[in-house]
C-alpha atoms as a PDB file:
ATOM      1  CA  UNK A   1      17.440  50.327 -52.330  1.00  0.00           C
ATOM      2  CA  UNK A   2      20.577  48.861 -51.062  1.00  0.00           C
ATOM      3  CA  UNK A   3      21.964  46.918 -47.913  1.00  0.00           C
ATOM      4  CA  UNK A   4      24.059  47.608 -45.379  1.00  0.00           C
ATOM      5  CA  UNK A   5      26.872  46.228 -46.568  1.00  0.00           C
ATOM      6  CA  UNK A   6      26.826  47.854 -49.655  1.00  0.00           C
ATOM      7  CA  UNK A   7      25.885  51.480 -48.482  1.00  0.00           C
ATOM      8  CA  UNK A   8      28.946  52.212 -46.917  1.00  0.00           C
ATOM      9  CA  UNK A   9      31.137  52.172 -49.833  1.00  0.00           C
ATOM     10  CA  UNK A  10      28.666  53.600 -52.504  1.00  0.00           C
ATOM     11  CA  UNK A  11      28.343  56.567 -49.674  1.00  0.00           C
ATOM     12  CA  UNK A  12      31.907  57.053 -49.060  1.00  0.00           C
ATOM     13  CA  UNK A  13      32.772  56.729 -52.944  1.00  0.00           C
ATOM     14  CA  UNK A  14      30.470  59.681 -54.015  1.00  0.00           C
ATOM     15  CA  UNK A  15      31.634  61.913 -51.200  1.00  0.00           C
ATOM     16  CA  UNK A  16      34.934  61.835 -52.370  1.00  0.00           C
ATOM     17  CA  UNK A  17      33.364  62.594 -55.795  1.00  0.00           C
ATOM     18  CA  UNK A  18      32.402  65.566 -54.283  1.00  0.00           C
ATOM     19  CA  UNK A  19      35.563  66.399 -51.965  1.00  0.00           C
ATOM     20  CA  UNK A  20      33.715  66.104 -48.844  1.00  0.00           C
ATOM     21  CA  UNK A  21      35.067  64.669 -45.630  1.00  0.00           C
ATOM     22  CA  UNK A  22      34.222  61.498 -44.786  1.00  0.00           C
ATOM     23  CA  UNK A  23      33.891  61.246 -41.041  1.00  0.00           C
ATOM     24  CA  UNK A  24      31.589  63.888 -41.173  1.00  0.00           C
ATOM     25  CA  UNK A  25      28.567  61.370 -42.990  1.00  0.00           C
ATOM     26  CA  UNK A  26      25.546  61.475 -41.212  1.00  0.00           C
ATOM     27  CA  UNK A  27      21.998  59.272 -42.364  1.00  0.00           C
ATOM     28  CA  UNK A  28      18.956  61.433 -43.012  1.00  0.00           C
ATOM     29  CA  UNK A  29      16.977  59.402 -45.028  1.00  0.00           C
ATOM     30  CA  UNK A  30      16.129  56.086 -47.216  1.00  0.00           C
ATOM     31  CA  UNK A  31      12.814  55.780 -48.705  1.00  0.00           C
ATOM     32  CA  UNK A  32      12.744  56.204 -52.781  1.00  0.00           C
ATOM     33  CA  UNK A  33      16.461  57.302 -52.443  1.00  0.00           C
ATOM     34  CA  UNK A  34      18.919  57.108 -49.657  1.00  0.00           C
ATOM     35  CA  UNK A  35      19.770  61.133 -48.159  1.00  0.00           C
ATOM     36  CA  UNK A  36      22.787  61.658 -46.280  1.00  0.00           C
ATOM     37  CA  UNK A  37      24.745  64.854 -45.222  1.00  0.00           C
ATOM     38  CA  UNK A  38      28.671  65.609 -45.177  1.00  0.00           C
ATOM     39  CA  UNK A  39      30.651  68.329 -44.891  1.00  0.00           C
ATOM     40  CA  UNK A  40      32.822  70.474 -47.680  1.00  0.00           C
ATOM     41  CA  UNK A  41      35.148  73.396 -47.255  1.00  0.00           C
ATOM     42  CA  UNK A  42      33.228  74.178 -43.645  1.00  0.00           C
ATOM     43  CA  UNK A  43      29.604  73.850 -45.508  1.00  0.00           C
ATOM     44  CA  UNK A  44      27.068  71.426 -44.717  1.00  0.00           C
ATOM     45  CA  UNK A  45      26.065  69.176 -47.996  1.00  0.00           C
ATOM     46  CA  UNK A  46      23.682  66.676 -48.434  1.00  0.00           C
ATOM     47  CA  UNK A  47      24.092  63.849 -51.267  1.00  0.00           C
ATOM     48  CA  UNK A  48      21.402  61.517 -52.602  1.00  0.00           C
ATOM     49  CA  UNK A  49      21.971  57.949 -54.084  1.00  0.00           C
ATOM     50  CA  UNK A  50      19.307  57.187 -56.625  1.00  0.00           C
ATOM     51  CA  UNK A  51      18.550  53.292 -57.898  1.00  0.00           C
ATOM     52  CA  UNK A  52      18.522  52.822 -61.495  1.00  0.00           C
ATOM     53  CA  UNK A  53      15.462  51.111 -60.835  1.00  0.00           C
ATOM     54  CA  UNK A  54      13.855  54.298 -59.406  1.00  0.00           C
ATOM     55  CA  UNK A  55      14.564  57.289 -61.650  1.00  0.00           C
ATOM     56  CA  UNK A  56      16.725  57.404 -65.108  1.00  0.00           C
ATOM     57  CA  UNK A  57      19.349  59.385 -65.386  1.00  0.00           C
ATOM     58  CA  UNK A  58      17.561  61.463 -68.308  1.00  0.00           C
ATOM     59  CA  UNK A  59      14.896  61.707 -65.523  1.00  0.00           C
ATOM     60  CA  UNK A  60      17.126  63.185 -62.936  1.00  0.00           C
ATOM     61  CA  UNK A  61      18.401  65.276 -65.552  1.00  0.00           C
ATOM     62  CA  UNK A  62      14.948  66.865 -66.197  1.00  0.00           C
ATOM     63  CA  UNK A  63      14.627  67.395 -62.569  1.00  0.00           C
ATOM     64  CA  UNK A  64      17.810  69.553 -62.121  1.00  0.00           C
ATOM     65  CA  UNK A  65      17.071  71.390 -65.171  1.00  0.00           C
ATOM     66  CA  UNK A  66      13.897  72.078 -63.476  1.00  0.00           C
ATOM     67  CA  UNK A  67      15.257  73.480 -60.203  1.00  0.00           C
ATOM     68  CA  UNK A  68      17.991  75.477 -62.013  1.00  0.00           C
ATOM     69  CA  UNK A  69      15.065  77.172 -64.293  1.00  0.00           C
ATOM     70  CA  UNK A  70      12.984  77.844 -61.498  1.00  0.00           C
ATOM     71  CA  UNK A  71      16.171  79.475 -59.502  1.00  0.00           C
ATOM     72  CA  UNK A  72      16.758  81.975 -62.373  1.00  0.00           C
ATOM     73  CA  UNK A  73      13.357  82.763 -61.965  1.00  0.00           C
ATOM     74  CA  UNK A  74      13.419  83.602 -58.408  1.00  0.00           C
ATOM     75  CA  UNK A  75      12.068  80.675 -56.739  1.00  0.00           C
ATOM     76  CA  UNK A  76      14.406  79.832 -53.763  1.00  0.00           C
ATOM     77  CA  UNK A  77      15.257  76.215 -54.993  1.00  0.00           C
ATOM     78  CA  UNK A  78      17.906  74.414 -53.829  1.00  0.00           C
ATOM     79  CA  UNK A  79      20.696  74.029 -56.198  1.00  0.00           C
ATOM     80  CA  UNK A  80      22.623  71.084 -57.448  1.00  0.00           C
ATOM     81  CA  UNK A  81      26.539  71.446 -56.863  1.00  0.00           C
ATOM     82  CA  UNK A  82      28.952  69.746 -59.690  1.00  0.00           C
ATOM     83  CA  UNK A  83      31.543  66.884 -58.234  1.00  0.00           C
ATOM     84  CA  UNK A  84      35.204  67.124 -58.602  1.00  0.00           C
ATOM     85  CA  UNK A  85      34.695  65.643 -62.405  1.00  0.00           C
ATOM     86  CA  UNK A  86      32.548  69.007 -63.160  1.00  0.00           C
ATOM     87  CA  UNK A  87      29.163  66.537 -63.007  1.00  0.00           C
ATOM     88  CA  UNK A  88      25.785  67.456 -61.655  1.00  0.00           C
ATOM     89  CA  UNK A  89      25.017  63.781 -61.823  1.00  0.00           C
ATOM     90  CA  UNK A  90      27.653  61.052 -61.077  1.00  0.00           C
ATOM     91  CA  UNK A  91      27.018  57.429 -61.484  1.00  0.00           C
ATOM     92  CA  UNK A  92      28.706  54.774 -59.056  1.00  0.00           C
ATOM     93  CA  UNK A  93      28.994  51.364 -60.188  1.00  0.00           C
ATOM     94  CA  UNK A  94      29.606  48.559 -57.253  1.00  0.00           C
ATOM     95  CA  UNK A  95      29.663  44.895 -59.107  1.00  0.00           C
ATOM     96  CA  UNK A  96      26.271  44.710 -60.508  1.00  0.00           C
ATOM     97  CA  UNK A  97      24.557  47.688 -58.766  1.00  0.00           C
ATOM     98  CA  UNK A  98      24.564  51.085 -59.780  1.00  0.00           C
ATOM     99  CA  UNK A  99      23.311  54.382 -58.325  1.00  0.00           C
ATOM    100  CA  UNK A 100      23.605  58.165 -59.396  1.00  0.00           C
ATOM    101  CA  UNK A 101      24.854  60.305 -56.707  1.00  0.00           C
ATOM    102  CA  UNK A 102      23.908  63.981 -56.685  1.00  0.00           C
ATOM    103  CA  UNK A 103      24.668  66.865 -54.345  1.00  0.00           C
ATOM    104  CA  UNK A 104      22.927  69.597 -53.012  1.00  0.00           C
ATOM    105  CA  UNK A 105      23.539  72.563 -51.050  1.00  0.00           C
ATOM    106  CA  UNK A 106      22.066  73.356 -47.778  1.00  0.00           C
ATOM    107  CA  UNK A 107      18.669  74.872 -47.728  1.00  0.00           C
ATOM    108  CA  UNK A 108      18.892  78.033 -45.521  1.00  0.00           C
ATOM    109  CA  UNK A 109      16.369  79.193 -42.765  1.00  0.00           C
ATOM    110  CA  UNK A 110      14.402  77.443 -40.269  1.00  0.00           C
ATOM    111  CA  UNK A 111      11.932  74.491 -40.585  1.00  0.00           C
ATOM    112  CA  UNK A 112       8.137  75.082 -40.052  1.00  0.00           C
ATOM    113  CA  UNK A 113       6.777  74.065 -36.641  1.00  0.00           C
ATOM    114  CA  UNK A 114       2.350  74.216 -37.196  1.00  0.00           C
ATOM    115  CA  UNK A 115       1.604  76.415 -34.053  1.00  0.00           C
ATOM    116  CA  UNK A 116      -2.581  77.789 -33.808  1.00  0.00           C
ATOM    117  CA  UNK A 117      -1.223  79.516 -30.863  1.00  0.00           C
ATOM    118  CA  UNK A 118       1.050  82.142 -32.943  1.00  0.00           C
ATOM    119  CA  UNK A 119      -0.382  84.166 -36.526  1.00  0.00           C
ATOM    120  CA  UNK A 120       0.271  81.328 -39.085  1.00  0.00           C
ATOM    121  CA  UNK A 121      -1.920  83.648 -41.834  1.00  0.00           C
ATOM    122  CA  UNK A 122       1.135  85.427 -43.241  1.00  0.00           C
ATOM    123  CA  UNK A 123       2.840  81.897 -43.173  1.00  0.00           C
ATOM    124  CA  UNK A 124      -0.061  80.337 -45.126  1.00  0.00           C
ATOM    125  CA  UNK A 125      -0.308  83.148 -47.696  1.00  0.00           C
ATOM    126  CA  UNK A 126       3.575  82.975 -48.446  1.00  0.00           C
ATOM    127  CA  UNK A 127       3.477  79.260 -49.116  1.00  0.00           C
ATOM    128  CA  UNK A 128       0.426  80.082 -51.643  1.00  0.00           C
ATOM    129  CA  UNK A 129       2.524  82.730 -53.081  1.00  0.00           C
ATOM    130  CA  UNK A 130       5.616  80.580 -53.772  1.00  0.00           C
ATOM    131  CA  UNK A 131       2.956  78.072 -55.527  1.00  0.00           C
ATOM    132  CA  UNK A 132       1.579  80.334 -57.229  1.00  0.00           C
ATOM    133  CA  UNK A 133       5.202  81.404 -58.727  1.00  0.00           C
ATOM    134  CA  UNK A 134       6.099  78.036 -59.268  1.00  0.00           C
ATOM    135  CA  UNK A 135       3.465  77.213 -61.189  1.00  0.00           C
ATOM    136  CA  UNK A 136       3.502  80.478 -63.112  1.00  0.00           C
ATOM    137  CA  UNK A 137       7.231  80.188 -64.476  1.00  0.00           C
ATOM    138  CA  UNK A 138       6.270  76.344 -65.316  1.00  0.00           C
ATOM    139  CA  UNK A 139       3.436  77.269 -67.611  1.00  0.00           C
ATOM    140  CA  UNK A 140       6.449  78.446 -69.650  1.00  0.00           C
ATOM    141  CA  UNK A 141       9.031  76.074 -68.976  1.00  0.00           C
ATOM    142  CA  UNK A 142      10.888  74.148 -71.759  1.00  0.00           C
ATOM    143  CA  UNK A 143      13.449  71.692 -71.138  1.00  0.00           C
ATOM    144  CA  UNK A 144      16.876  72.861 -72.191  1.00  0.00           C
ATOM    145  CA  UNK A 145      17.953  69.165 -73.062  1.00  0.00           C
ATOM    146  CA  UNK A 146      16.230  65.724 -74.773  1.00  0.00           C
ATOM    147  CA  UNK A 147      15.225  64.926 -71.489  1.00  0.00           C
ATOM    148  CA  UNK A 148      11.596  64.491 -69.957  1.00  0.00           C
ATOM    149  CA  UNK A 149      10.330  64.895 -66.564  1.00  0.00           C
ATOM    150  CA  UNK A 150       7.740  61.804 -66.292  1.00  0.00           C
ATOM    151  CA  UNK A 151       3.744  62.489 -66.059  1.00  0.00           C
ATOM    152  CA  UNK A 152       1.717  61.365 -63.171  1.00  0.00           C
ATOM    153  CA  UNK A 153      -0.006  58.393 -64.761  1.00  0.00           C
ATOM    154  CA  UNK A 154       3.994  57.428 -65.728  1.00  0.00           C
ATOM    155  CA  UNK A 155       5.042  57.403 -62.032  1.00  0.00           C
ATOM    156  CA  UNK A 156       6.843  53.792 -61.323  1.00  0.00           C
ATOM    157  CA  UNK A 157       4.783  53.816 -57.636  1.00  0.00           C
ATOM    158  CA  UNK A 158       1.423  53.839 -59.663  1.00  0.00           C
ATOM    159  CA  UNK A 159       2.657  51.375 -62.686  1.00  0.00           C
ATOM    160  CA  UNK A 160       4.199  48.515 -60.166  1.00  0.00           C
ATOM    161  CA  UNK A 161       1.244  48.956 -57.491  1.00  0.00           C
ATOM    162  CA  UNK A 162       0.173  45.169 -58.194  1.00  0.00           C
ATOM    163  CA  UNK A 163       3.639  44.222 -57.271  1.00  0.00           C
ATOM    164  CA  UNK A 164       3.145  45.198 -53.621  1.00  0.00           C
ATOM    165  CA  UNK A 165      -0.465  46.518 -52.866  1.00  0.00           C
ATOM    166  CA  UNK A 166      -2.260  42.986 -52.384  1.00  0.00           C
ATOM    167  CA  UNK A 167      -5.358  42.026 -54.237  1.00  0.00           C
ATOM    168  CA  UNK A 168      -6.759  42.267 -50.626  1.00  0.00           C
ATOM    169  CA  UNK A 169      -6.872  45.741 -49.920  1.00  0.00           C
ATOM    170  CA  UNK A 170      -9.983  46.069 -51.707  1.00  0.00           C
ATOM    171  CA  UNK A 171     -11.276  49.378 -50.366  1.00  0.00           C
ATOM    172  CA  UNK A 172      -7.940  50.957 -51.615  1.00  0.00           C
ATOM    173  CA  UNK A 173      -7.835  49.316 -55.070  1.00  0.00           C
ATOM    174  CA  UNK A 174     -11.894  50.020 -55.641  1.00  0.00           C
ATOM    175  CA  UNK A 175     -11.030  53.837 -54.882  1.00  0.00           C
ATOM    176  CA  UNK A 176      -7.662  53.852 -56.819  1.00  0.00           C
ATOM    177  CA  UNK A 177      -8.726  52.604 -59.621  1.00  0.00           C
ATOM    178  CA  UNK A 178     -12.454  54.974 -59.247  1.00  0.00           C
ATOM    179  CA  UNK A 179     -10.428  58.212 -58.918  1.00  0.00           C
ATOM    180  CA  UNK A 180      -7.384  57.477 -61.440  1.00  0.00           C
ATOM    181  CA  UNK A 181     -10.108  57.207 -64.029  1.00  0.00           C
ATOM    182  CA  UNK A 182     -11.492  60.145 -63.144  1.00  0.00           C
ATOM    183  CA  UNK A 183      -8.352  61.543 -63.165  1.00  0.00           C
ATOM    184  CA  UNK A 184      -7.676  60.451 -66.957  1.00  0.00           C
ATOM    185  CA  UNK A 185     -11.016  62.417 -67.519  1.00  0.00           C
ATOM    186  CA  UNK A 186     -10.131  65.518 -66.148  1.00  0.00           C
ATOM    187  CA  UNK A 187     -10.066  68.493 -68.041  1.00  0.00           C
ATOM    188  CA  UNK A 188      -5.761  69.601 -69.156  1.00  0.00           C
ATOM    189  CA  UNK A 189      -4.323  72.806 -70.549  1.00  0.00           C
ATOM    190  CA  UNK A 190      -2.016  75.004 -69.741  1.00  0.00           C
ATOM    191  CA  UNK A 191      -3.420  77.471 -67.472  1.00  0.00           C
ATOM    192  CA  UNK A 192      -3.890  74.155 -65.102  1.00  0.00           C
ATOM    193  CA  UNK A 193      -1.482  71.420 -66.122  1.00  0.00           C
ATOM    194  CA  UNK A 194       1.905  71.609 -65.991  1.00  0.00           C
ATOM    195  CA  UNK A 195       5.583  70.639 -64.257  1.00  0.00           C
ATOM    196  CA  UNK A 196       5.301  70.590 -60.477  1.00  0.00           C
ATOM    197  CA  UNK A 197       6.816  69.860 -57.354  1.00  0.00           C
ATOM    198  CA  UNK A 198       4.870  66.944 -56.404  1.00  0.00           C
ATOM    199  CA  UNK A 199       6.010  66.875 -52.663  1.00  0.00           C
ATOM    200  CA  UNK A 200       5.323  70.258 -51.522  1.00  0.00           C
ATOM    201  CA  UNK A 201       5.131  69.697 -47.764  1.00  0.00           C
ATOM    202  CA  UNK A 202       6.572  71.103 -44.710  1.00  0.00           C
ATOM    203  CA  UNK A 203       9.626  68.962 -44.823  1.00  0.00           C
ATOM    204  CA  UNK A 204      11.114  69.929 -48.085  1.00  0.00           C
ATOM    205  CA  UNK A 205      11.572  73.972 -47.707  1.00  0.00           C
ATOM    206  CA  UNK A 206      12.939  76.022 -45.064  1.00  0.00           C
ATOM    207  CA  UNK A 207      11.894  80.127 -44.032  1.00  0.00           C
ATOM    208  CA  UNK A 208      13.946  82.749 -44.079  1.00  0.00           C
ATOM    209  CA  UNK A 209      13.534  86.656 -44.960  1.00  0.00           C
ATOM    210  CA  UNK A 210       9.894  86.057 -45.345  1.00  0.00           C
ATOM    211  CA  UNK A 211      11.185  83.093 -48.425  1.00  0.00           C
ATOM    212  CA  UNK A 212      10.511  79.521 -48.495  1.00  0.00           C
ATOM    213  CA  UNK A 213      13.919  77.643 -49.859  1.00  0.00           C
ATOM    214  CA  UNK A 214      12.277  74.189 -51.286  1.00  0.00           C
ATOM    215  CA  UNK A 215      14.394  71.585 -52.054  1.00  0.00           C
ATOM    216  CA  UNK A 216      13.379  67.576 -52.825  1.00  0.00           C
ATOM    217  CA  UNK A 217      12.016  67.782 -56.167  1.00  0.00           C
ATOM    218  CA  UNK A 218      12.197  63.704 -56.493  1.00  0.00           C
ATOM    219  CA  UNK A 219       8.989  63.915 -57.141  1.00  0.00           C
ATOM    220  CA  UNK A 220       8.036  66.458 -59.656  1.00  0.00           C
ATOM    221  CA  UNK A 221       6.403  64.997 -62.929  1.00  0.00           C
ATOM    222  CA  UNK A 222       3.671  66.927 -64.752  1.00  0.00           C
ATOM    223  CA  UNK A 223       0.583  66.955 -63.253  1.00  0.00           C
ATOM    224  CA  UNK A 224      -2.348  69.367 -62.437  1.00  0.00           C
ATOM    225  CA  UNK A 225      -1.389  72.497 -60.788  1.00  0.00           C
ATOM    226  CA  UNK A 226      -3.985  72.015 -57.750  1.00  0.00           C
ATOM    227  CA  UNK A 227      -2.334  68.550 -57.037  1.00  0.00           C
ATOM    228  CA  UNK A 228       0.610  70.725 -55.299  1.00  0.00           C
ATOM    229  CA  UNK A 229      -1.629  72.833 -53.558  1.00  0.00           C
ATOM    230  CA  UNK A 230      -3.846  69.548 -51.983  1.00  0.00           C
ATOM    231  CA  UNK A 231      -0.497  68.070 -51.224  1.00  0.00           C
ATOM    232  CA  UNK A 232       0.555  71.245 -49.140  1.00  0.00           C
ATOM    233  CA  UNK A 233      -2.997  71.311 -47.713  1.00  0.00           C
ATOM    234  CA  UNK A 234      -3.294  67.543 -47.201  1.00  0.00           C
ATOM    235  CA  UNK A 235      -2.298  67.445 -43.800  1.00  0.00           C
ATOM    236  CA  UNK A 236      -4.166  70.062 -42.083  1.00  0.00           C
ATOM    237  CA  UNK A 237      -7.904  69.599 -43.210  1.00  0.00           C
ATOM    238  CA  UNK A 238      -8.536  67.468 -40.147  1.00  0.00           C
ATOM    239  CA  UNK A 239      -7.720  71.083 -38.404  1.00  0.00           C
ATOM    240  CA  UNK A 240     -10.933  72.882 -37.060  1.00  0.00           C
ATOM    241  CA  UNK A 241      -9.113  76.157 -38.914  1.00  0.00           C
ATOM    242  CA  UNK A 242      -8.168  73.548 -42.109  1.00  0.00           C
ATOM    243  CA  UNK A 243     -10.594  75.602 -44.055  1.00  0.00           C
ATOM    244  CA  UNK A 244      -9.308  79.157 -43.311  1.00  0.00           C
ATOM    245  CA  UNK A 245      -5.857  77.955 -43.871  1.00  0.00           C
ATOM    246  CA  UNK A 246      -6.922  76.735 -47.077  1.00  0.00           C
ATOM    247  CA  UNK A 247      -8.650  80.256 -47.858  1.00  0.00           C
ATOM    248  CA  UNK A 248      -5.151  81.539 -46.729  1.00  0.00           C
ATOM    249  CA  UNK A 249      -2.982  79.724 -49.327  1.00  0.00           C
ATOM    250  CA  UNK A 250      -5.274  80.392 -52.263  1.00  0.00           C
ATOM    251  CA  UNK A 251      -5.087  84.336 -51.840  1.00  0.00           C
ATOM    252  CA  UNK A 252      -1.442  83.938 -51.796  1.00  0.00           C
ATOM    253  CA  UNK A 253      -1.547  81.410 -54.987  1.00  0.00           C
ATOM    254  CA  UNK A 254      -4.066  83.945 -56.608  1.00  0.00           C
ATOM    255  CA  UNK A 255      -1.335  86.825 -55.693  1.00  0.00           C
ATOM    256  CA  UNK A 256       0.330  84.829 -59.331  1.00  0.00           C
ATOM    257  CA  UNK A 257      -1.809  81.950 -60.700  1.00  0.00           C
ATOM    258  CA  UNK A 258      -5.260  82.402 -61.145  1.00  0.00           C
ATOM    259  CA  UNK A 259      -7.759  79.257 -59.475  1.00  0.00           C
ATOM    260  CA  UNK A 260     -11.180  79.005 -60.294  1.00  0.00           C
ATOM    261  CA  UNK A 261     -11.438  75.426 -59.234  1.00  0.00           C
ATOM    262  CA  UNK A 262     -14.287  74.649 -56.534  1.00  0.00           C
ATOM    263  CA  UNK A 263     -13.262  72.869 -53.177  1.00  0.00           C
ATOM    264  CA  UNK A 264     -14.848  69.702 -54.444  1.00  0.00           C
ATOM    265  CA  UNK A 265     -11.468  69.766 -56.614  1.00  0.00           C
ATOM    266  CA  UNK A 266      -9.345  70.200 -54.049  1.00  0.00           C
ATOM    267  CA  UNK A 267     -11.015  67.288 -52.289  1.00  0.00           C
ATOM    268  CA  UNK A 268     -10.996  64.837 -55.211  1.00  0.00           C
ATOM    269  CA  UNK A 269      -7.065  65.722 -55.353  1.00  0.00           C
ATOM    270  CA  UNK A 270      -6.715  65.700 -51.614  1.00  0.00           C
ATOM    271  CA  UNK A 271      -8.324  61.506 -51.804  1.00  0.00           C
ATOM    272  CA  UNK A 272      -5.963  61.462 -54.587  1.00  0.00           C
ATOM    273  CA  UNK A 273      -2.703  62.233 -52.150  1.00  0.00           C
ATOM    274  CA  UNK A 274      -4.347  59.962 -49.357  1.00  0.00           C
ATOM    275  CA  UNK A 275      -4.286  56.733 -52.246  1.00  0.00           C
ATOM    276  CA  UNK A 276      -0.685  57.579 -53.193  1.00  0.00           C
ATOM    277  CA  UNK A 277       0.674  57.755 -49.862  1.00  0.00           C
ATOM    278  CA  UNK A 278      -0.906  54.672 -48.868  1.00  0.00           C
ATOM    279  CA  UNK A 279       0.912  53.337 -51.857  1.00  0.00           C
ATOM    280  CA  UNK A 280       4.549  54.835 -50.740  1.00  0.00           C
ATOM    281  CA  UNK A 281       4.154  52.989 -47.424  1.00  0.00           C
ATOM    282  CA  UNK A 282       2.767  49.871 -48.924  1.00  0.00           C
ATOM    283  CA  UNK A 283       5.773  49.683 -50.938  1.00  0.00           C
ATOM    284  CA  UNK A 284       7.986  50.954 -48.234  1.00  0.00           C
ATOM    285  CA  UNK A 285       6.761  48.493 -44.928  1.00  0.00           C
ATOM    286  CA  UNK A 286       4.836  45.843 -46.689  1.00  0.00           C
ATOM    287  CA  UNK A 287       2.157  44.079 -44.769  1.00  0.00           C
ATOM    288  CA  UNK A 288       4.010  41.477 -43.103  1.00  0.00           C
ATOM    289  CA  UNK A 289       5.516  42.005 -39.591  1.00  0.00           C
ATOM    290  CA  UNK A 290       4.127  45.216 -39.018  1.00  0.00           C
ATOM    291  CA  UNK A 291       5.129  47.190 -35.886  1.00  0.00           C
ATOM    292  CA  UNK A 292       2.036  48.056 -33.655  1.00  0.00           C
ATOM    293  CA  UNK A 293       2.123  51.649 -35.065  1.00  0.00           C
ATOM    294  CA  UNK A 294       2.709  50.450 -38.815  1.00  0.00           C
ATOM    295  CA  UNK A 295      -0.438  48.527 -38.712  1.00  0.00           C
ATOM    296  CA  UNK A 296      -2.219  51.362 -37.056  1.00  0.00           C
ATOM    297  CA  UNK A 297      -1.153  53.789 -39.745  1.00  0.00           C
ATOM    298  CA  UNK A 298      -2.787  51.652 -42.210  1.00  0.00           C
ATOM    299  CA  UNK A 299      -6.310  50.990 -40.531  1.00  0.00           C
ATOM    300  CA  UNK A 300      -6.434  54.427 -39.786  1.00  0.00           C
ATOM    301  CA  UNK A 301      -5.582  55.550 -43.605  1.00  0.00           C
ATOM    302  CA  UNK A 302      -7.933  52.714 -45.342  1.00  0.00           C
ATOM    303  CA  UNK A 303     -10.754  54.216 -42.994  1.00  0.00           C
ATOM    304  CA  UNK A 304     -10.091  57.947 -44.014  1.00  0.00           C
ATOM    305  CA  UNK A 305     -10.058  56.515 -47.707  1.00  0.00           C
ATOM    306  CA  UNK A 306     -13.410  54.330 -47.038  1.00  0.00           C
ATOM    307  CA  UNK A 307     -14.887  57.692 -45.633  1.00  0.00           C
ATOM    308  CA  UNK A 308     -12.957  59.876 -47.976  1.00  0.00           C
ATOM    309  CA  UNK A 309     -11.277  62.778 -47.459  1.00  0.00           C
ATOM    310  CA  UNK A 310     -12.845  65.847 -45.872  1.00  0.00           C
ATOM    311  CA  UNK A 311     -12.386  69.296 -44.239  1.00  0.00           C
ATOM    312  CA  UNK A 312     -13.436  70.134 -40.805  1.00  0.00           C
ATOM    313  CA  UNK A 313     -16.416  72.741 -40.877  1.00  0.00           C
END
């Protein structure tokens, strides 16, 4: 997104934007946007930098009206926090480059750790539930500004795929380009379609008080409903138990959201999350000088796609 040389001052210029103290920076992150975390009046902080090139600012303002609209409706997002200038957003402007800056607050509890060993049902149903409420609130959400989250077909990874998946990889582009039609063909209305999270993994909420406190919503666009429920389910159907833990998170999701979709559904949206993160790390490595484990990652994922994707039974 930007070099080294560069980081360092759009970093240290939007912390001050946001009154935080400078030697307390530390990296987290720097894939679609570069994460780090500070600290403010005692609290810890954590600002993203955003390319112009990545999201618009209209599109960042969709996403924080989002979050905010899901927080008054009980959802334990993460909230923005405004900078000294009374912003939610604040762009930084180095020579030629620009990035927006945002802030959020700490998300508070612990991070989930997969143990078979302990009970992991109530964990299951509980991230169905907060699904489920996520999804119900969205079937009535309406922006509250002329701004527009982006649809999944309008996503910049999908559009500019020729730019860095090579011709090559023909396994991947015969089964992109099979599913995304079938995709365009699939049934849409309200009850099923809708604003979502789009990154609803175990990395982006924490537990606490028997709540899940999300936060990362780079990536919600409107999309189908069960999209958000293969991506939380995604990395477990390999599991022996990936099937009960599935049955787990729809009778929490069916607790507010009624499914009637089969698991061949699940599956076709499941392939569908295995093509797109092939894509993020296509963009993100490339295919030239590839570490040992890089290159690994990739023949394992463009055999799982070959095969497709599929629950243990």
């Amino acid at each position: 997104m930007i070099d080294s040389n560069d980081k360092i001052d759009f970093i240290t210029a939007a912390v001050e934007l946001w009154c935080g103290e400078a030697n307390s920076l530390r990296h987290i992150s720097n894939s679609a946007n570069c994460v780090f975390s500070f600290v403010e009046s005692g609290k810890k902080r954590f600002i993203r930098l955003t390319s112009i090139y990545q999201r618009t600012k209209n599109q960042i303002e969709a996403e924080l009206d989002f979050v905010a609209f899901l927080h008054r409706g009980g959802i334990g997002a993460t909230l923005p926090l405004v900078s000294a200038n009374a912003r939610l957003i604040e762009e930084i402007n180095f020579g030629e480059k620009t990035l927006f800056a945002c802030v959020f607050a700490e998300a508070e509890g612990e991070r989930f750790n997969y143990d078979s060993a302990k009970s992991i049902k109530e964990h299951f149903r509980l991230r169905g539930r907060t699904l489920g409420q996520i999804h119900a609130l969205s079937k009535n959400y309406i922006p509250a500004g002329e701004f527009r989250r982006f649809a999944w077909d309008e996503d910049k990874l999908l559009i500019e795929a020729d730019k860095f998946l090579p011709q090559s990889e023909k396994i991947v582009w015969r089964e992109y380009d099979k599913l995304k039609e079938q995709l365009q063909n699939y049934p849409k209305s309200n009850e099923i379609f809708g604003l979502i999270h789009g990154d609803f993994g175990e990395t982006n909420y924490r537990y606490r008080d028997n709540q899940l406190n999300i936060f990362d919503f780079d990536d919600c666009c409107y999309h189908w409903f069960i999209y958000d429920i293969a991506v939380t389910i995604y990395p477990h159907g390999w599991r022996k138990e990936g099937l009960q833990l599935l049955d787990w998170l729809l009778e929490g999701y069916s607790e507010n959201m009624r499914f009637n979709k089969s698991l061949a559904d699940i599956v076709v949206f499941c392939q569908w999350r295995l093509l797109y993160m092939f894509l993020v790390y296509a963009k993100k490595w490339g295919f030239e000088h590839l570490s040992e484990q890089q290159a690994m990652w990739f023949a394992q994922k463009r055999e799982n796609i070959t095969r497709g994707y599929m629950f243990q039974t």
